[in-house]
Protein backbone atom coordinates (compact mmCIF):
# COMPACT_ATOMS: atom_id res chain seq x y z
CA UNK A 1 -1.97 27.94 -19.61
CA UNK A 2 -4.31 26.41 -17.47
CA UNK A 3 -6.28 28.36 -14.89
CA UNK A 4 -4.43 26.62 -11.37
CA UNK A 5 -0.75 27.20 -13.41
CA UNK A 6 -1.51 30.83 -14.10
CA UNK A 7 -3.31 32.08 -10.91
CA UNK A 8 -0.12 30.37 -8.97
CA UNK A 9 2.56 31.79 -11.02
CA UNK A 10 1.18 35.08 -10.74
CA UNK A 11 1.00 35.20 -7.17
CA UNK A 12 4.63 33.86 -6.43
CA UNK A 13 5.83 36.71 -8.96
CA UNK A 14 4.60 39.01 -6.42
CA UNK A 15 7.23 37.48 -4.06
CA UNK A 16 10.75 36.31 -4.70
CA UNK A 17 9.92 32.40 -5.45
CA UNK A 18 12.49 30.79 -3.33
CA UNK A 19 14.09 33.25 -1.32
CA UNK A 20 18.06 32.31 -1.86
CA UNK A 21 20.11 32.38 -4.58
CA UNK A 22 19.45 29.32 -5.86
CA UNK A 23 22.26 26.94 -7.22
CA UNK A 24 24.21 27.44 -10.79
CA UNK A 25 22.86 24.55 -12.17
CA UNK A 26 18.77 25.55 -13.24
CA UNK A 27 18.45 24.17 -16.45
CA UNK A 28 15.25 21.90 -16.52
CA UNK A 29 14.01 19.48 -19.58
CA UNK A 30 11.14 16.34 -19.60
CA UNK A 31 11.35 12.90 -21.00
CA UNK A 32 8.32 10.80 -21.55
CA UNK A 33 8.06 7.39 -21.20
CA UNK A 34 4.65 7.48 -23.12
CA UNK A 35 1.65 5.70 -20.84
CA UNK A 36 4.20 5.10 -18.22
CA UNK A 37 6.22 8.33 -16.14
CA UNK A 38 7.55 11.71 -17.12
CA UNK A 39 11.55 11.79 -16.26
CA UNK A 40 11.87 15.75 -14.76
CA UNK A 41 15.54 16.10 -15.09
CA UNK A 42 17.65 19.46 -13.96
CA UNK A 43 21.13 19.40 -15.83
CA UNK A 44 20.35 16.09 -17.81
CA UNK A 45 19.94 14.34 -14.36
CA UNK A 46 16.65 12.65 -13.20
CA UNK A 47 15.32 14.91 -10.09
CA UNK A 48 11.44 13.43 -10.00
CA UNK A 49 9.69 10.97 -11.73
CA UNK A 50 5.76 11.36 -12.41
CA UNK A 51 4.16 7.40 -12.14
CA UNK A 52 0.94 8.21 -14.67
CA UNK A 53 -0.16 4.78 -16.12
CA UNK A 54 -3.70 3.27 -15.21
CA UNK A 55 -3.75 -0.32 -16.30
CA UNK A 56 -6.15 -2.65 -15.22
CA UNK A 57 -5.30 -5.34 -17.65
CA UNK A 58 -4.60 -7.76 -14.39
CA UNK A 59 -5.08 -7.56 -11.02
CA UNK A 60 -1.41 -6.83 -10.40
CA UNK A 61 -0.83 -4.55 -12.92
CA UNK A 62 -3.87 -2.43 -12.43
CA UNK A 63 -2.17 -2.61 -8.22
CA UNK A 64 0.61 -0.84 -9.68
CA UNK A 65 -1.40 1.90 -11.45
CA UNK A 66 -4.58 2.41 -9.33
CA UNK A 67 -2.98 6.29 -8.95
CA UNK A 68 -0.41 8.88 -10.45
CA UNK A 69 2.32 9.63 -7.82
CA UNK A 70 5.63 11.34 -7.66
CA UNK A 71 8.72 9.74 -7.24
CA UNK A 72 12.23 11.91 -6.13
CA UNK A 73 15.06 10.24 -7.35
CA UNK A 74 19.00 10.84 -6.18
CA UNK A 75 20.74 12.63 -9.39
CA UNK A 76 23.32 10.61 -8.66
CA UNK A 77 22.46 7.14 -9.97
CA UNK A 78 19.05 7.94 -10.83
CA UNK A 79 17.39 5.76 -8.36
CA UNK A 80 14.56 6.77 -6.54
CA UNK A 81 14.64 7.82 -2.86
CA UNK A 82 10.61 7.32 -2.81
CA UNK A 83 8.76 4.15 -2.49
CA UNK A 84 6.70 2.33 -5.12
CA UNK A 85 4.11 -0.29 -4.65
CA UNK A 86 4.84 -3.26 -2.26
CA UNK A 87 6.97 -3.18 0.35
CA UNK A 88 5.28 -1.70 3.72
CA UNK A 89 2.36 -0.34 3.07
CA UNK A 90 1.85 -0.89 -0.51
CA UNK A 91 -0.89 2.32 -0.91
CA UNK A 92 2.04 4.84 0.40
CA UNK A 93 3.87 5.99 -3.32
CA UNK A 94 6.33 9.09 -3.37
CA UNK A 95 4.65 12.30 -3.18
CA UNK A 96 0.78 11.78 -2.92
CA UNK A 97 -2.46 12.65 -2.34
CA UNK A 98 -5.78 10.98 -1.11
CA UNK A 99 -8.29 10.65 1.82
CA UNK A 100 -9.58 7.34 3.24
CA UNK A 101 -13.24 8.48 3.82
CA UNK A 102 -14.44 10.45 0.53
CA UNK A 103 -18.34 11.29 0.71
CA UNK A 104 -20.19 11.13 -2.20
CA UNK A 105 -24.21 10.88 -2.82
CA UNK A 106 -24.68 9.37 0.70
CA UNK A 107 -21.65 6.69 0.50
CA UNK A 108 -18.36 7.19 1.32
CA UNK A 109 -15.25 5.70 -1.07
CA UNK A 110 -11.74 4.69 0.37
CA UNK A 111 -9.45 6.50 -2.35
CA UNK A 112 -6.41 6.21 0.58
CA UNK A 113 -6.12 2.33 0.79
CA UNK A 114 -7.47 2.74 -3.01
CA UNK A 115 -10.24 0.00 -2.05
CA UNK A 116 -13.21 2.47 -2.99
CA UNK A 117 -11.66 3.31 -6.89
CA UNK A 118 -9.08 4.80 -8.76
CA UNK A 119 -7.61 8.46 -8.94
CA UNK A 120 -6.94 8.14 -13.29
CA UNK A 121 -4.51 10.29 -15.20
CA UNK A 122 -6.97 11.81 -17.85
CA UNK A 123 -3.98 14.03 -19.90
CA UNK A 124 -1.46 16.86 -19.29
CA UNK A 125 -2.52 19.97 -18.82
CA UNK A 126 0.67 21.42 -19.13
CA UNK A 127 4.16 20.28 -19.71
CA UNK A 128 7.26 23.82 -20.32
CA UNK A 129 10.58 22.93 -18.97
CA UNK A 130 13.25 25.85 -19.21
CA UNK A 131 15.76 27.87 -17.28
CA UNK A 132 15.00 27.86 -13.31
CA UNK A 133 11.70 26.11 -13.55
CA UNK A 134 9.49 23.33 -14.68
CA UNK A 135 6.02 23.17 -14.71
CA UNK A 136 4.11 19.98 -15.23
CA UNK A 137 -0.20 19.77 -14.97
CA UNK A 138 -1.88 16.40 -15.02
CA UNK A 139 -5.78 16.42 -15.75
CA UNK A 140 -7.11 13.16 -12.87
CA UNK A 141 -10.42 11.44 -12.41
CA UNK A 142 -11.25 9.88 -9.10
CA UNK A 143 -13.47 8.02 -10.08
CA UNK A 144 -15.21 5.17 -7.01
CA UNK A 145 -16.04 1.35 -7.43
CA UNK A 146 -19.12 2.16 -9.45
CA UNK A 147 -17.80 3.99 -11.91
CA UNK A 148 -18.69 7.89 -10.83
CA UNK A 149 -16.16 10.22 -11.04
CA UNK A 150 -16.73 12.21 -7.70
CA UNK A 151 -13.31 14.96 -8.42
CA UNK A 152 -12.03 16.43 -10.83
CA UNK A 153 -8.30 17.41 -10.09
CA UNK A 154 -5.85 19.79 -11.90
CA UNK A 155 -2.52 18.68 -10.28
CA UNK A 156 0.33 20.97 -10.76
CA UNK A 157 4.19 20.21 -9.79
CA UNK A 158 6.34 23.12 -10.23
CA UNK A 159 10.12 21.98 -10.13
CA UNK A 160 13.15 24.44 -9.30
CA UNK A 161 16.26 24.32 -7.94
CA UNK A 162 17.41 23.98 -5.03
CA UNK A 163 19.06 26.20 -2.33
CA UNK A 164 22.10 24.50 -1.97
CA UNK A 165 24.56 22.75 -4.13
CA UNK A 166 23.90 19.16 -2.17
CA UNK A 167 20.39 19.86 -2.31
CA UNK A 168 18.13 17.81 -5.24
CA UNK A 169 14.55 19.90 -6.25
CA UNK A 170 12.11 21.74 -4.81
CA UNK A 171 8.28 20.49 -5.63
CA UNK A 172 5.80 23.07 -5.16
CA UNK A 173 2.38 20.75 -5.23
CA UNK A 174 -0.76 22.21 -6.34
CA UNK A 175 -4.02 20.73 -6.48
CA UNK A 176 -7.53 21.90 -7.60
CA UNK A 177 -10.08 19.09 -6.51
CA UNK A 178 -13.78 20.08 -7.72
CA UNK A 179 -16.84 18.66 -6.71
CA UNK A 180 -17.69 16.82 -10.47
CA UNK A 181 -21.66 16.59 -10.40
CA UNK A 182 -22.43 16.28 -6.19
CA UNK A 183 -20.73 17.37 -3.18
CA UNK A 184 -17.80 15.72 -2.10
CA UNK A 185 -16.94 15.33 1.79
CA UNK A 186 -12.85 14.68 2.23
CA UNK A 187 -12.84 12.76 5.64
CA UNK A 188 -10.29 10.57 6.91
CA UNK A 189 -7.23 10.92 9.92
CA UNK A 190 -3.64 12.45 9.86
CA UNK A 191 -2.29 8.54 8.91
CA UNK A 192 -4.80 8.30 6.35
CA UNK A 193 -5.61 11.21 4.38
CA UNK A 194 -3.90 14.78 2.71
CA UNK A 195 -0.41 15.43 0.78
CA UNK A 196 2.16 12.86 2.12
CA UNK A 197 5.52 11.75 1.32
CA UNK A 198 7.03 8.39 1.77
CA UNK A 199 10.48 7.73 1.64
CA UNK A 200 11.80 4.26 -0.19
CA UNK A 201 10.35 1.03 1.69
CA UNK A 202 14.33 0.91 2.38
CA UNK A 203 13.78 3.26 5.42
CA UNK A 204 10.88 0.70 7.00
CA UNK A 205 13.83 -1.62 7.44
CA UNK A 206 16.38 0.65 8.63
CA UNK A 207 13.83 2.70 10.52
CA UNK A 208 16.03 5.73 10.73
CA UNK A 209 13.51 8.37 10.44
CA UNK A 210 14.21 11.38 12.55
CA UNK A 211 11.76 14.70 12.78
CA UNK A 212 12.14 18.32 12.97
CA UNK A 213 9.54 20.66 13.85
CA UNK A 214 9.25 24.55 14.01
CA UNK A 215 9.75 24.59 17.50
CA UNK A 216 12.03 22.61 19.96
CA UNK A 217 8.90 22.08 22.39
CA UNK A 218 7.25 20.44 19.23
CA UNK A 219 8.46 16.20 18.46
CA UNK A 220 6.93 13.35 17.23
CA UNK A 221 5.49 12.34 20.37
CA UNK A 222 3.04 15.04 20.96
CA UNK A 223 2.83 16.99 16.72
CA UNK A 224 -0.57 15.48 16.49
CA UNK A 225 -1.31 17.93 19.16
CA UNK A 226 -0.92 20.99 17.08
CA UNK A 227 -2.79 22.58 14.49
CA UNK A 228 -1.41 24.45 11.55
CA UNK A 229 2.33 23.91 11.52
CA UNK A 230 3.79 25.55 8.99
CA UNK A 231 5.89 22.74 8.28
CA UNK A 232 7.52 19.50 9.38
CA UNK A 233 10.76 17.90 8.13
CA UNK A 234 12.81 14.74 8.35
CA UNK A 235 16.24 12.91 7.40
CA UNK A 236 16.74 9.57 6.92
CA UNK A 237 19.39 6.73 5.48
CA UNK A 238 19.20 4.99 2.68
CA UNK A 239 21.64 3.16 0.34
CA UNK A 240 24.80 4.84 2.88
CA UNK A 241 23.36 8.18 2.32
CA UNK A 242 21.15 10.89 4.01
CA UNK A 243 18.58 12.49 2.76
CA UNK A 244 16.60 15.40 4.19
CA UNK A 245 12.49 16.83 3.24
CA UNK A 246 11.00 19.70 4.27
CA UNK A 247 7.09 19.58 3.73
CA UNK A 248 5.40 22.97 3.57
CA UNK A 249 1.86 23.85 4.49
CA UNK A 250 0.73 26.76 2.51
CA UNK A 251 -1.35 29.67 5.28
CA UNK A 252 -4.44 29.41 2.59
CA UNK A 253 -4.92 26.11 3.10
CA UNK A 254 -7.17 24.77 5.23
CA UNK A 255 -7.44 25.51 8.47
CA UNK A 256 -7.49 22.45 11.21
CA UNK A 257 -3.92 21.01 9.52
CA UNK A 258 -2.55 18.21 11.33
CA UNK A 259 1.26 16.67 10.22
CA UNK A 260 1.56 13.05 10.63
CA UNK A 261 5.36 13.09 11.08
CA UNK A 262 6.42 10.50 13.57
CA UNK A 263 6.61 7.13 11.68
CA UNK A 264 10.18 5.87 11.62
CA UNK A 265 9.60 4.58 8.23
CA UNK A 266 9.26 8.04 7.32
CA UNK A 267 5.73 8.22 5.94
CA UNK A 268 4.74 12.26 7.04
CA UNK A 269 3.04 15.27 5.65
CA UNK A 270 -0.12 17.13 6.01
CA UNK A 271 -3.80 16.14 6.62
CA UNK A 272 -7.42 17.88 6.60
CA UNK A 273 -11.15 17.48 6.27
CA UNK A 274 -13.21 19.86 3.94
CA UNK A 275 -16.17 19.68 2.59
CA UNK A 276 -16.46 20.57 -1.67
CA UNK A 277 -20.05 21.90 -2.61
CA UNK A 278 -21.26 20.64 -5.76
CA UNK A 279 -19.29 22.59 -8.52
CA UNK A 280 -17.30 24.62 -6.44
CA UNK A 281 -13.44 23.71 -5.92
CA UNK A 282 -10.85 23.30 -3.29
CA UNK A 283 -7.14 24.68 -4.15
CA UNK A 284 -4.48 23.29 -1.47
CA UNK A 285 -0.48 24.24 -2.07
CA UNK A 286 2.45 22.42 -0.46
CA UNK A 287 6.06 22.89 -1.01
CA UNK A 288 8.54 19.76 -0.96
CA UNK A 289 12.28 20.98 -0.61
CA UNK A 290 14.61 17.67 -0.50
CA UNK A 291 18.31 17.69 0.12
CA UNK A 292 21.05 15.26 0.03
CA UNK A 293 23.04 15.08 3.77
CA UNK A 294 21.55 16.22 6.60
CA UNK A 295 18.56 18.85 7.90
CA UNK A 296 19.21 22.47 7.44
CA UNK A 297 18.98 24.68 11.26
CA UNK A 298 15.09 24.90 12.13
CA UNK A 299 15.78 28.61 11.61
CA UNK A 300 16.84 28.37 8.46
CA UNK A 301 13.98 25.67 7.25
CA UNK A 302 11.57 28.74 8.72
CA UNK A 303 13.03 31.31 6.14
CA UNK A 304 12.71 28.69 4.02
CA UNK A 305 9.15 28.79 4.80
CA UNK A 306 8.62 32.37 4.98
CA UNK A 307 10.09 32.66 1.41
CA UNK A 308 6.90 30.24 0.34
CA UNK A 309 4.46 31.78 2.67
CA UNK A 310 5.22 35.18 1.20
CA UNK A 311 5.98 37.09 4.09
C-alpha cells in the first residue's frame, strides 16, 4: 500500500469513518476500460467513473484527455451526473483538481484552463474493491508546455456508501502534490483553482443550482467572504431528477480556504494558494457525499462533517 493510502486509512480507523449506519447495500468491485476509465460500481451499479486516458494523437482527442477526472454517475441508468469536455466551460470535468497560476523556475503554467500542459495519468497505485469500501490511487505528472514535470501527485479516491438509501457514494479525495525537482507556487482565484465539482453541462442550461452553507447568515452572495468553511453544498435538476453534493474541507488543509459556490451552473468547491518547497509535499483531503433528491437539514450535513473532521 502506498504511503498517502496507508497514513489516511489509519487515521480514519481512529474515528468511525462515516458516522451513520451506512446503507445495506456496500459491496464494491472495478471494471477497467484499459487506457480509457475505471467503472467504480457498488452492487454491480456504476457509482463513479475515473476519465484516465492522455492522448494527444489529434488536437481534439488530446482536448479530451489533457487530465484524469472523476465522473459520478446516477446508478440508475448509468449516466453521468458530471460534465465532460465541451459544453460550458470545456476545462470544468467531474470531480477535479488544478490551479490557473502554477510557479515553477521563475514562470508560471496555466494547468486550470490546461493552456500551460497536461496533468498525465502515469499508473495505479492502488486498485482493492471489497465490502464497505473502495480504494483507487492514480500515480499523475503535471507536466508544463516544455516538457518539465513540476508535481508529482498520488491521487487517492476512497469510495463508500452512502448514508441513506437514495443517496449514491461518498468520495473521500486525497491528494499528495510534491514539488518534483524545484519549488512549486499554487496561485490562482476561488473560480480558478483547488478541488471542484461540476455538475453535467445540463445544469448550465437549466441553471437550477441552489447553495447551502453552514450557516443561514452565509449564501452565495457574500461565501467568498469567508474563510475556512467547513463545507458547502448544492442541489440541482437534471434529466427530471435532483441531485444533491456536499463538498467537505478537511481542518488540516490549508488555511485561507475560500468555496466558490454560487454559479448556477453548479461549478463549486474549495480553493487555496500554497507554496511546495523543492522536495517537500502538500497533502489536501476533501470529502464528496452525493445524494439523489434533495439536500439533507444544514444540521445534519454538519454531523456529516463532524463525522469526517473527526470530532
Amino acid at each position: 500500500m502506498h504511503t498517502v493510502t496507508r497514513r489516511f486509512l489509519v487515521a480514519a480507523a481512529l474515528v468511525p469513518v462515516l458516522g451513520w449506519a451506512g446503507a445495506a447495500r456496500a459491496d464494491f468491485s472495478f471494471k477497467d476500460t484499459p487506457g480509457e476509465h475505471m467503472d467504480v460500481l457498488l452492487e454491480g451499479k456504476p457509482v463513479a467513473r475515473y476519465m484516465y486516458a492522455h492522448d494527444t494523437s489529434t488536437k481534439e482527442r488530446h482536448h479530451e484527455t489533457y487530465k484524469p477526472y472523476l465522473h459520478v454517475l446516477d446508478p440508475a441508468d448509468g449516466e453521468p451526473i458530471t460534465k465532460g469536455p465541451g459544453g460550458k466551460y470545456t476545462h470544468h470535468r467531474g470531480i477535479f483538481i488544478g490551479w490557473r497560476a502554477v510557479g515553477y523556475k521563475g514562470k508560471r503554467y496555466d494547468l486550470w484552463h490546461m493552456s500551460g500542459g497536461d496533468i498525465v495519468h502515469q499508473k495505479f497505485l492502488e486498485k482493492e474493491a471489497g465490502k464497505d469500501e473502495a480504494v483507487l490511487a492514480s500515480l499523475t505528472h503535471w507536466v508544463n508546455a516544455k516538457g518539465e514535470t513540476m508535481l508529482v501527485e498520488e491521487r487517492t479516491m476512497t469510495f463508500r456508501p452512502p448514508p441513506t438509501d437514495d443517496g449514491i457514494v461518498v468520495v473521500d479525495f486525497v491528494s499528495t502534490l510534491k514539488a518534483a525537482d524545484a519549488a512549486a507556487d499554487l496561485r490562482g482565484d476561488p473560480e480558478h483553482a483547488g478541488v471542484q465539482y461540476r455538475p453535467h453541462n445540463g445544469v448550465a442550461k437549466n441553471k437550477s443550482a441552489k447553495y447551502v452553507f453552514p450557516e443561514e447568515r452565509i449564501n452565495a452572495g457574500n461565501v467568498g467572504k469567508e474563510r475556512d468553511l467547513p463545507w458547502a453544498a448544492e442541489r440541482y435538476e437534471l434529466r427530471g431528477n435532483t441531485y444533491a453534493v456536499q463538498h467537505m474541507n478537511h481542518p488540516s488543509n490549508p488555511k485561507g480556504t475560500r468555496y466558490s459556490a454560487y454559479r448556477p451552473y453548479g461549478r463549486f468547491g474549495a480553493f487555496f494558494e500554497k507554496k511546495i518547497p523543492e522536495g517537500e509535499s502538500l497533502t489536501v483531503r476533501y470529502r464528496i457525499l452525493v445524494t439523489k433528491g434533495g439536500l439533507p437539514a444544514r444540521d445534519t450535513l454538519q454531523k456529516y462533517y463532524e463525522a469526517f473532521a473527526g470530532k
